[in-house]
N, C-alpha and C. Protein backbone atom coordinates (compact mmCIF):
# COMPACT_ATOMS: atom_id res chain seq x y z
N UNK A 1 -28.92 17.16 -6.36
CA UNK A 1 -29.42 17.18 -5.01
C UNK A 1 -30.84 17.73 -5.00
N UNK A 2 -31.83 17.30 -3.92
CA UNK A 2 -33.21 17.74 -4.36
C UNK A 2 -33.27 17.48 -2.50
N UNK A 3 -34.55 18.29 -1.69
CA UNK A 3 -34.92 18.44 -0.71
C UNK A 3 -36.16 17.55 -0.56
N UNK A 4 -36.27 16.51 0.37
CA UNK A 4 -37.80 15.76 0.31
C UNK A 4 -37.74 16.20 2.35
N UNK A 5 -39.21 15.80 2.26
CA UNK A 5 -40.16 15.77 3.42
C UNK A 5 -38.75 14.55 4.18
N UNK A 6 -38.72 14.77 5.95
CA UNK A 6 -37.64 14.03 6.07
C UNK A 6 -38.25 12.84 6.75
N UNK A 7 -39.44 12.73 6.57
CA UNK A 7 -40.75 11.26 6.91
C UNK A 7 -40.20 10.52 5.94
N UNK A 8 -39.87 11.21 4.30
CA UNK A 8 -39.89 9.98 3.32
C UNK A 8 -38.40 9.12 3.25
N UNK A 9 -37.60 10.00 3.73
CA UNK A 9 -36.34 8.76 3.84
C UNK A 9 -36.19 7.76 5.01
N UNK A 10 -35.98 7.09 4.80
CA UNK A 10 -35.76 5.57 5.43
C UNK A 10 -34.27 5.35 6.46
N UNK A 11 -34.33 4.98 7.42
CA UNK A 11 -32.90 5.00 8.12
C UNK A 11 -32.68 3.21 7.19
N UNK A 12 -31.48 2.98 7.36
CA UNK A 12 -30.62 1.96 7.10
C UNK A 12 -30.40 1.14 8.21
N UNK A 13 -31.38 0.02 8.35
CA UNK A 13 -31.15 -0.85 9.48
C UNK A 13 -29.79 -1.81 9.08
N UNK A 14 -29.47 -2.30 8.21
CA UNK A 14 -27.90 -2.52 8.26
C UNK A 14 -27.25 -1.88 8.27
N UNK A 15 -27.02 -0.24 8.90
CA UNK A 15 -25.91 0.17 8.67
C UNK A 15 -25.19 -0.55 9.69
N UNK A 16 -23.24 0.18 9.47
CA UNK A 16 -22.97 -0.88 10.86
C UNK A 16 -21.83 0.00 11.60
N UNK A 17 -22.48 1.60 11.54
CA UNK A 17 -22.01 2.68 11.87
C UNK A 17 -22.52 3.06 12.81
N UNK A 18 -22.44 2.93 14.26
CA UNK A 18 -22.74 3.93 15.19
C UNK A 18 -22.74 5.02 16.20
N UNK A 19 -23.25 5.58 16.80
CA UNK A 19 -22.75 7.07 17.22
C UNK A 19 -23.63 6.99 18.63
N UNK A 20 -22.54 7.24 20.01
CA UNK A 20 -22.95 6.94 21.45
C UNK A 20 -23.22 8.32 21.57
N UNK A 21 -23.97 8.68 22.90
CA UNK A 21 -24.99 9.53 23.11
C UNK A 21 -24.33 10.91 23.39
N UNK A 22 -22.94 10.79 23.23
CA UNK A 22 -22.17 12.18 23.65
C UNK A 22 -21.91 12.64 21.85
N UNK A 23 -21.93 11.87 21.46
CA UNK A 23 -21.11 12.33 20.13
C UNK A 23 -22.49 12.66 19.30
N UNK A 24 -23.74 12.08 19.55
CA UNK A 24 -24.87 12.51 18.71
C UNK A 24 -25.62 13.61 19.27
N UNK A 25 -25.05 13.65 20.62
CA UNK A 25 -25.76 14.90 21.10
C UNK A 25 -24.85 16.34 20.63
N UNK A 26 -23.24 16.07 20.19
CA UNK A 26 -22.54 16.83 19.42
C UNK A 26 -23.45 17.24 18.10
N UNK A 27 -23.46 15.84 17.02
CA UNK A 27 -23.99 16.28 16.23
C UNK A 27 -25.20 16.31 15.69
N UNK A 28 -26.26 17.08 16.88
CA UNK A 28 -27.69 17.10 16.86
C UNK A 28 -27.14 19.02 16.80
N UNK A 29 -25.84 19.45 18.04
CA UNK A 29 -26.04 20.50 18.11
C UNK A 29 -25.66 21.22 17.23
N UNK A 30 -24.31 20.96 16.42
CA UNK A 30 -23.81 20.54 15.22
C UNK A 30 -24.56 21.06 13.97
N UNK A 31 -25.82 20.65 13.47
CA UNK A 31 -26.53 20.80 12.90
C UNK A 31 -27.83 21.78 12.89
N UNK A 32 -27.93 21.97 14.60
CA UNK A 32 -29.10 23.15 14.55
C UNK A 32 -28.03 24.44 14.59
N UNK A 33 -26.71 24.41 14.88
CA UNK A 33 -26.06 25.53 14.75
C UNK A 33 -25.03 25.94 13.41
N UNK A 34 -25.12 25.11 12.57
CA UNK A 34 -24.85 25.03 11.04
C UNK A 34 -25.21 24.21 10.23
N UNK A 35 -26.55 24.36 10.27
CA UNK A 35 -27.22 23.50 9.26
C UNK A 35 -26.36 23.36 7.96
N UNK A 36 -26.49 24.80 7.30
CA UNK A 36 -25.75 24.47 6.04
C UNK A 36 -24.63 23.43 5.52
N UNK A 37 -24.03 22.60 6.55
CA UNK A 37 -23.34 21.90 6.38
C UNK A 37 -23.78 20.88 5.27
N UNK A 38 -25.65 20.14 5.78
CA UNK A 38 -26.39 19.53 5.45
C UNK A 38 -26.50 19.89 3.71
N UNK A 39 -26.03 21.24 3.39
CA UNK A 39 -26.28 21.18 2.30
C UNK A 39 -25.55 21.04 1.29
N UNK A 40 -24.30 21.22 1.73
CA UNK A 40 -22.59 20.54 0.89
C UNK A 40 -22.83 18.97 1.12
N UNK A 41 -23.47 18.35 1.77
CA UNK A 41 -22.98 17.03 2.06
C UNK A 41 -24.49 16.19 2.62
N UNK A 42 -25.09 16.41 1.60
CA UNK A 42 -26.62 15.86 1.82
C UNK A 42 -26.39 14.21 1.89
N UNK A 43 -27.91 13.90 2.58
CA UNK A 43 -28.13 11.90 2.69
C UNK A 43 -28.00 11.75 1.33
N UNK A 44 -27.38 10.23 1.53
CA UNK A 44 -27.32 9.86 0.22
C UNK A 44 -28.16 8.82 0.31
N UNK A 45 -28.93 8.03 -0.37
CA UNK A 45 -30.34 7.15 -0.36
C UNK A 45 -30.70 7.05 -1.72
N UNK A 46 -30.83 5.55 -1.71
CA UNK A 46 -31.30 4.99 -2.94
C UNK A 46 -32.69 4.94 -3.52
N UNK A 47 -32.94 4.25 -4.32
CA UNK A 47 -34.18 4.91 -5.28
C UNK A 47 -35.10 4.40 -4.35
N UNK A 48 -34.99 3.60 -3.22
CA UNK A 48 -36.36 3.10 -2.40
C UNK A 48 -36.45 4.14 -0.95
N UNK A 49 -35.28 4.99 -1.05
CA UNK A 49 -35.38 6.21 0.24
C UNK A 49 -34.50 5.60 0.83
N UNK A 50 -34.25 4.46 0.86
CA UNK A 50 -32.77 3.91 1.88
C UNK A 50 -31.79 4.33 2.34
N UNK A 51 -31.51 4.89 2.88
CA UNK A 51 -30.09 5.97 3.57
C UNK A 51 -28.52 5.15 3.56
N UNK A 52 -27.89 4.93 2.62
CA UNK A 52 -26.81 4.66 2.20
C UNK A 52 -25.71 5.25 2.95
N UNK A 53 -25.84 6.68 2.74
CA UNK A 53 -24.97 7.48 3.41
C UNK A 53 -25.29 8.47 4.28
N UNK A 54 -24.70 8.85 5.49
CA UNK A 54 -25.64 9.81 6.76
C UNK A 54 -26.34 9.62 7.58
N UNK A 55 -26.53 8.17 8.04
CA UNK A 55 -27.92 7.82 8.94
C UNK A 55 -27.73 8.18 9.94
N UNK A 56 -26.58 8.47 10.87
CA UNK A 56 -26.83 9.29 11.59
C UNK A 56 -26.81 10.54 11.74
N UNK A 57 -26.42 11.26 10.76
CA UNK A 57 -27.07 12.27 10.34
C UNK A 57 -28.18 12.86 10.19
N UNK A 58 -29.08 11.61 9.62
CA UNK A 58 -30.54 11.56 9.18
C UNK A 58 -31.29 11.75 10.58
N UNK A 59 -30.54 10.77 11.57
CA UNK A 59 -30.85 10.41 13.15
C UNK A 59 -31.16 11.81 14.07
N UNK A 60 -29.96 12.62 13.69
CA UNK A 60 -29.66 13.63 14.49
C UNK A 60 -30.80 14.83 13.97
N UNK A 61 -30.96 14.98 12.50
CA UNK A 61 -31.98 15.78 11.62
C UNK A 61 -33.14 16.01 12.18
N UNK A 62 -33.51 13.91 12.44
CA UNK A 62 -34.73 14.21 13.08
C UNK A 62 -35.48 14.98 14.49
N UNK A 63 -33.92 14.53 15.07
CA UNK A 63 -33.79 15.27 16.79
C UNK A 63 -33.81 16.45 16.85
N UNK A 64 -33.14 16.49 15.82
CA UNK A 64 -33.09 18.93 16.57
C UNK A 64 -34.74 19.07 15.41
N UNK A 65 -35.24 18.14 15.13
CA UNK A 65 -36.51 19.08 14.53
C UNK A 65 -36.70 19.34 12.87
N UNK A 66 -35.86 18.66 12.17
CA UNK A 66 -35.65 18.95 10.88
C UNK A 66 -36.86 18.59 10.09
N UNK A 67 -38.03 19.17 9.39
CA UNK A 67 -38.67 18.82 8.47
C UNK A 67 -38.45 18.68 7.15
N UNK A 68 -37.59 19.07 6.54
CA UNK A 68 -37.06 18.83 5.16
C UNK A 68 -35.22 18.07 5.03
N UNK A 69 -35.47 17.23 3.97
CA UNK A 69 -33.72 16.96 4.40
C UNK A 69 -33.40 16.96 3.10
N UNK A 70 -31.98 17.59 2.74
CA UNK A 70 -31.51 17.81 1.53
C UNK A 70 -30.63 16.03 1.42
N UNK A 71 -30.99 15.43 -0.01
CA UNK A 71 -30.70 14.15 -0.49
C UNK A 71 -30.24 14.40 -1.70
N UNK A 72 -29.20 13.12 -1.93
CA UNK A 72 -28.75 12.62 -3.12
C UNK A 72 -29.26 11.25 -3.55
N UNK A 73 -30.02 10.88 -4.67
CA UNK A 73 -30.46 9.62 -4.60
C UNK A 73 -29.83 8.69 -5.56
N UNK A 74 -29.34 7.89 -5.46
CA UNK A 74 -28.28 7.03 -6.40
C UNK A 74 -28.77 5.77 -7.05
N UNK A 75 -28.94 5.21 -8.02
CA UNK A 75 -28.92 3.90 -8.70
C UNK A 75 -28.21 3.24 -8.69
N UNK A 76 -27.82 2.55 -7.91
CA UNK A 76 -26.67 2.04 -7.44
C UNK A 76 -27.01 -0.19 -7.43
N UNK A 77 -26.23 -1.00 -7.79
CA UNK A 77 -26.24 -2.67 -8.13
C UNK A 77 -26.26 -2.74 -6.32
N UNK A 78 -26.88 -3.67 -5.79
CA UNK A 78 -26.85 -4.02 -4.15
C UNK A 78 -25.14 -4.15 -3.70
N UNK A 79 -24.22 -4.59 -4.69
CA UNK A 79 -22.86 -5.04 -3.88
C UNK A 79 -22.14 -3.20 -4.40
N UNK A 80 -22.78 -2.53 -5.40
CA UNK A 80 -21.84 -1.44 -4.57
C UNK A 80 -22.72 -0.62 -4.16
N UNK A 81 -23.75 0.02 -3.82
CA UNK A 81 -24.32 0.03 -2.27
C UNK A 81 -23.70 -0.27 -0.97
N UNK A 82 -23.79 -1.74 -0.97
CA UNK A 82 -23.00 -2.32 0.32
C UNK A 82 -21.44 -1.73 0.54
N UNK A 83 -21.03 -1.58 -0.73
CA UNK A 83 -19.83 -0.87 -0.25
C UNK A 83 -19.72 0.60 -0.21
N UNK A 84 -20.63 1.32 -0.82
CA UNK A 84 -20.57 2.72 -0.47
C UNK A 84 -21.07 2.47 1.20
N UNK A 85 -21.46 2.08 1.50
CA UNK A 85 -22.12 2.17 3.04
C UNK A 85 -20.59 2.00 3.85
N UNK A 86 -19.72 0.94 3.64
CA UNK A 86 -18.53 0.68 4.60
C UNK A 86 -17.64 1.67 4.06
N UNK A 87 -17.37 2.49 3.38
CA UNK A 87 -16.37 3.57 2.37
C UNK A 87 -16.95 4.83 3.00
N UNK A 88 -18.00 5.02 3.17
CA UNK A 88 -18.58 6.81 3.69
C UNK A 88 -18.71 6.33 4.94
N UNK A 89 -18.41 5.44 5.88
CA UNK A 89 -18.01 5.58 7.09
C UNK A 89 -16.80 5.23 7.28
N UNK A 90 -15.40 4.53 6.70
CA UNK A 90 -14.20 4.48 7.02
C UNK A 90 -13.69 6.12 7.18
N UNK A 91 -12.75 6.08 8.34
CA UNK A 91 -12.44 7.40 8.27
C UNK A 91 -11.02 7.15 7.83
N UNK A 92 -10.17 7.99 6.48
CA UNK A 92 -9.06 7.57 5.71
C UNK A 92 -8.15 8.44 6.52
N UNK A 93 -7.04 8.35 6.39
CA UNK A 93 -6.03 8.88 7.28
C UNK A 93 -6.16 9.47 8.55
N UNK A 94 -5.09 10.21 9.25
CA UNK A 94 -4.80 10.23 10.61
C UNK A 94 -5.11 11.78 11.26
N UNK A 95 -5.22 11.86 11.67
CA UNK A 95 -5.02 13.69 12.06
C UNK A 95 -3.83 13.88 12.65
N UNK A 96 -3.31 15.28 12.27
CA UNK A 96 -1.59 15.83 12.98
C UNK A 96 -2.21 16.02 14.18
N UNK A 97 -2.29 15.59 15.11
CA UNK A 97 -2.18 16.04 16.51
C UNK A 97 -1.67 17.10 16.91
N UNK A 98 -0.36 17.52 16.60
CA UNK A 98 0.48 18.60 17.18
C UNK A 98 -0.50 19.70 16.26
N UNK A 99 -0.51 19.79 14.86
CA UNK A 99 -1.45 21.11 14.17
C UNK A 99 -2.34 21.55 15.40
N UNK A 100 -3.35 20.22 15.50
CA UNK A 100 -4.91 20.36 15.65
C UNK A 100 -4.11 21.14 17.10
N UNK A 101 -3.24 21.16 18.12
CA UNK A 101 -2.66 21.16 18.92
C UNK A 101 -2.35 22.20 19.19
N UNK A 102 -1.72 22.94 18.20
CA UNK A 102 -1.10 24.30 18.11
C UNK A 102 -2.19 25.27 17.50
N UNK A 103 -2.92 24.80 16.60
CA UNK A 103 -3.83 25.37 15.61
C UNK A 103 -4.94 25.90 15.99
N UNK A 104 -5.72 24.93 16.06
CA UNK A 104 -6.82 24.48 17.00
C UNK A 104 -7.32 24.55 18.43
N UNK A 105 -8.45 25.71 18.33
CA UNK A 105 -9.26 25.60 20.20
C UNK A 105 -9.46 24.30 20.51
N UNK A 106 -9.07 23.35 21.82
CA UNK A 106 -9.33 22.17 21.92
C UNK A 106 -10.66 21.73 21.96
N UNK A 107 -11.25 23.11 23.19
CA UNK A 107 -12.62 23.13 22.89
C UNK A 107 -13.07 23.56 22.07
N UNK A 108 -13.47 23.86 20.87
CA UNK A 108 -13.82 24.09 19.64
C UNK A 108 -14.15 22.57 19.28
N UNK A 109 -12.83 21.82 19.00
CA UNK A 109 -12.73 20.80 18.24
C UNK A 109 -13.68 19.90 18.92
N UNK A 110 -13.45 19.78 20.31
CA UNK A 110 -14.44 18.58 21.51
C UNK A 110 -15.63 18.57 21.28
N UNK A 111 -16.01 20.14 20.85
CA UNK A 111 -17.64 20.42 20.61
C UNK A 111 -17.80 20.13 19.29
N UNK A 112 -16.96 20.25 18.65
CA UNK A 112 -17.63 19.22 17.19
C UNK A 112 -17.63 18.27 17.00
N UNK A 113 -17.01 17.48 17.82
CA UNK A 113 -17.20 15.74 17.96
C UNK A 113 -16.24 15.63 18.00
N UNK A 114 -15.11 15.75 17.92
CA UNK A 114 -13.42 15.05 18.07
C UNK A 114 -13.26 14.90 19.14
N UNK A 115 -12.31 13.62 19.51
CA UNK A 115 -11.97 13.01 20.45
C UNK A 115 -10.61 13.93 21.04
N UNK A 116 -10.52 14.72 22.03
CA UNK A 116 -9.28 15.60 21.94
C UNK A 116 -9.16 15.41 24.03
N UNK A 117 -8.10 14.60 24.06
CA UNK A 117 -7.47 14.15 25.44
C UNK A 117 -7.25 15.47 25.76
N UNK A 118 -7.65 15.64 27.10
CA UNK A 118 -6.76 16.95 27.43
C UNK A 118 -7.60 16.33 29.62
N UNK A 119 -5.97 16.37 30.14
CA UNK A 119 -6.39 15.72 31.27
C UNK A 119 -7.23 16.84 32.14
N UNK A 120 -7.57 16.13 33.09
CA UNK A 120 -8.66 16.46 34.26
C UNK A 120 -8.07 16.98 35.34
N UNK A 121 -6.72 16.12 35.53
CA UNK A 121 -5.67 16.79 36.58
C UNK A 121 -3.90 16.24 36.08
N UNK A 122 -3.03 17.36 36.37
CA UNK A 122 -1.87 16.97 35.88
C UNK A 122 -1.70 15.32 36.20
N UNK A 123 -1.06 14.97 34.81
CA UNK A 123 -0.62 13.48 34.76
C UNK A 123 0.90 12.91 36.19
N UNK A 124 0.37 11.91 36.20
CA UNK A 124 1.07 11.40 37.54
C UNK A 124 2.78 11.02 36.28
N UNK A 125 3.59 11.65 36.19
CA UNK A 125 4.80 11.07 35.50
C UNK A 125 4.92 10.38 35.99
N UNK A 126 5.48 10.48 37.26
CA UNK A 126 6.22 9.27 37.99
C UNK A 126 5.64 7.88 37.69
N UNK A 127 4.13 7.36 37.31
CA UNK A 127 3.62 6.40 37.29
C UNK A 127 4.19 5.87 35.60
N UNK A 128 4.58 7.19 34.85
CA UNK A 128 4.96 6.58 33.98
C UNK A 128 6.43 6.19 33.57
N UNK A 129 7.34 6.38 34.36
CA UNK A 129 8.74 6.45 34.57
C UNK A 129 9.02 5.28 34.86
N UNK A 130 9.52 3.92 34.31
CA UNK A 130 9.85 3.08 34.88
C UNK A 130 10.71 2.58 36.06
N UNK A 131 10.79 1.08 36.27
CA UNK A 131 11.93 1.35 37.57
C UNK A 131 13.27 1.21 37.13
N UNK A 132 13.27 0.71 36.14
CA UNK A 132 14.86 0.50 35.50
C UNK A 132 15.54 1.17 34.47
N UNK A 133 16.56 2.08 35.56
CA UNK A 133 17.39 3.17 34.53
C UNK A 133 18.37 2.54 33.47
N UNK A 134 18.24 1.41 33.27
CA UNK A 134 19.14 0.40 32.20
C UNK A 134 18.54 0.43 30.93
N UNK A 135 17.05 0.63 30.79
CA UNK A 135 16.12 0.10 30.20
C UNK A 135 15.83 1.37 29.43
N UNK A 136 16.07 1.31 28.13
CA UNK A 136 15.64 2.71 27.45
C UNK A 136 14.15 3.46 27.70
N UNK A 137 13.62 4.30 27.38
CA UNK A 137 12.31 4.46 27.51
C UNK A 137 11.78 5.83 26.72
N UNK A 138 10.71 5.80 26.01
CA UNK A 138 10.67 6.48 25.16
C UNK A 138 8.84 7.07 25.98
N UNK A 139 8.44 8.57 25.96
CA UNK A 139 7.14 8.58 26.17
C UNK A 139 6.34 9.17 25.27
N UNK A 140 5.57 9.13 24.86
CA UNK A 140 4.82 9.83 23.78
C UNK A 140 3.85 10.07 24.73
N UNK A 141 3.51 11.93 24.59
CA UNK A 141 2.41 12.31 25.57
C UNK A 141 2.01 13.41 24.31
N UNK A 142 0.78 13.88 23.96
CA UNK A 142 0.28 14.70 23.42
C UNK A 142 -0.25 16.05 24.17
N UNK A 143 0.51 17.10 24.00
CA UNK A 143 -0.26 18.25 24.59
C UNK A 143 -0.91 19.15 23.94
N UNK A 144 -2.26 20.07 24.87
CA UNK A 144 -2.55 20.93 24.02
C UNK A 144 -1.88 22.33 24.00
N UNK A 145 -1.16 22.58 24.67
CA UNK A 145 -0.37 24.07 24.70
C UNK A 145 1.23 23.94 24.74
N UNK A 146 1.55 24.99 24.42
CA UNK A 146 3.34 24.89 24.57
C UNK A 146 3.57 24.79 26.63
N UNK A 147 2.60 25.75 27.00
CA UNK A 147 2.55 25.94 28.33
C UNK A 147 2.55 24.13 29.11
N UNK A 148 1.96 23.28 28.89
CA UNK A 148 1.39 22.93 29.54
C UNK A 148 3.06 21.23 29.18
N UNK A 149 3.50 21.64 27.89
CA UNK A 149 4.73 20.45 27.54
C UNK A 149 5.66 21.56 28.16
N UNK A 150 5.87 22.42 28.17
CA UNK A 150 7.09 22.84 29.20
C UNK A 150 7.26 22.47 30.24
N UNK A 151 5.90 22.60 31.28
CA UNK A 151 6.08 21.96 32.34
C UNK A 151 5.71 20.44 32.50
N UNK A 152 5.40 19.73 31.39
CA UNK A 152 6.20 18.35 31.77
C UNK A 152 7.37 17.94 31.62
N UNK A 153 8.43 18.81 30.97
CA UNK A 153 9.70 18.84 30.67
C UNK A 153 10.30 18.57 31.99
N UNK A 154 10.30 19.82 32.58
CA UNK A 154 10.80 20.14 33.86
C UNK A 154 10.33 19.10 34.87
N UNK A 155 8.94 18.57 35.13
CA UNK A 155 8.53 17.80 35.99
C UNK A 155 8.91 16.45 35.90
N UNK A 156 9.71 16.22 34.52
CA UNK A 156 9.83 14.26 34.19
C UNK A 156 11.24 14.73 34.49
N UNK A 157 11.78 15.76 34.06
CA UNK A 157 13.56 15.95 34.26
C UNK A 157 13.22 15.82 36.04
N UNK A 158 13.09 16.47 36.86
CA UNK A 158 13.33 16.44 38.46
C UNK A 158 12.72 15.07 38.72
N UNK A 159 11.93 14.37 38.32
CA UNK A 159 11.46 13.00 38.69
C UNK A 159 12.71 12.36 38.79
N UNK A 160 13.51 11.93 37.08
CA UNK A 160 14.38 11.49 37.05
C UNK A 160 15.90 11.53 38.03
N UNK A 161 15.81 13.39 38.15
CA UNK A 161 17.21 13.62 38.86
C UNK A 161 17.03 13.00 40.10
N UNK A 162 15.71 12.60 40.67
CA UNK A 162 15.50 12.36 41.76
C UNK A 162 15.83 10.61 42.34
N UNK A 163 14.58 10.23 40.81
CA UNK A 163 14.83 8.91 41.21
C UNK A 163 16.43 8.13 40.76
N UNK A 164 16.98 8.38 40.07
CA UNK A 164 17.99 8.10 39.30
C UNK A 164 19.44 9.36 39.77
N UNK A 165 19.56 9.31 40.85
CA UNK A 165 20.54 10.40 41.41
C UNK A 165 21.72 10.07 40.85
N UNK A 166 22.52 10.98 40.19
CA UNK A 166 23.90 10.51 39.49
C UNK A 166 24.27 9.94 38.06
N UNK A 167 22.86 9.76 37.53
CA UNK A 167 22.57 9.23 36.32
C UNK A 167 22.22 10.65 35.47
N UNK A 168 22.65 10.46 34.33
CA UNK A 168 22.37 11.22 33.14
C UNK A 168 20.91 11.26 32.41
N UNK A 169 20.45 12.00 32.57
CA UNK A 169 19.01 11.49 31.14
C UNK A 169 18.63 12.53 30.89
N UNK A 170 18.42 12.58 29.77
CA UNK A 170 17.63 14.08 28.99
C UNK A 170 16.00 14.29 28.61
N UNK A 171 15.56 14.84 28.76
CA UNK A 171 14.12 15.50 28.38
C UNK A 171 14.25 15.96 27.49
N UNK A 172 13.47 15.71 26.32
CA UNK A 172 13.21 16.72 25.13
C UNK A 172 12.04 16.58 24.50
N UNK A 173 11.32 17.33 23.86
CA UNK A 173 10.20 17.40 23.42
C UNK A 173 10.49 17.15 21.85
N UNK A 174 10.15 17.00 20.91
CA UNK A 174 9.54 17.17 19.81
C UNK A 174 8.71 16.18 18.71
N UNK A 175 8.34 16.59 17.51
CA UNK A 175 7.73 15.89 16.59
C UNK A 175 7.63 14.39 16.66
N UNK A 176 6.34 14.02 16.40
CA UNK A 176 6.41 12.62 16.17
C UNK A 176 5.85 12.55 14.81
């Protein structure tokens, strides 16, 4: 790894990775508040300065002000190039939801760029309750607190007792 002037690297006009104005304004802030990141996981750019890997990284570098950028520069044949470029942006497996859930400040995670649902105003159940008590129905809802799946427990159970008077159905929470 070696540090150049961050004029001399080149963004990657084919990349085919991009980043909308909430998520780069994440990681503009991202970076002026732990740079060091930049330095476990420098641009990667080929022997002509070409940015292979990080361009928006490189993007964001330039925004908060960065004059030096820590690089890796690779010798790399054009067809695997092209594929390091689609490989350092696939993102490989899934995240546990429930961990990040239990584990995890939601806001913490939101401010580092993760996509983390957490509603605006309690969810309307009823809209998700179908009309036919014949009809099995399964809901998958993700929460961020134990607090907050307790009381949808209780709120989808009285929906039901309500709409479905005399009928049996159970609420339960767990693992997916």
């Amino acid at each position: 790894m070696q540090t150049v002037k961050i004029n001399t690297v080149k963004s990657n006009p084919d990349n085919p990775r991009l980043i909308k104005d909430d998520k780069f304004k994440k990681l503009v802030t991202s970076l002026k508040e732990f740079p060091e990141m930049a330095t476990v996981r420098p641009i990667v750019v080929n022997t002509d300065m070409v940015v292979l890997g990080g361009n928006m990284r490189l993007k964001a570098m330039k925004e908060a002000g960065w004059k030096d950028v820590p690089i890796e520069i690779v010798d790399w044949s054009e067809d695997k190039q092209r594929e390091f470029i689609v490989k350092d942006n696939v993102g490989f497996g899934e995240w546990n939801w429930d961990d990040l859930a239990n584990e995890w400040n939601a806001e913490d995670l939101e401010s580092w760029g993760l996509d983390v649902w957490q509603p605006e105003e309690e969810p309307s159940y009823e809209d998700l309750i179908g009309e036919d008590k014949n009809k099995p129905a399964t809901l998958k809802i993700t929460f961020t607190s134990p607090e907050q799946l307790q009381k949808a427990e209780i709120d989808i159970q009285e929906i039901l007792d309500r709409k479905y008077e005399g009928s049996y159905f159970s609420v339960s929470a767990g693992e997916i």
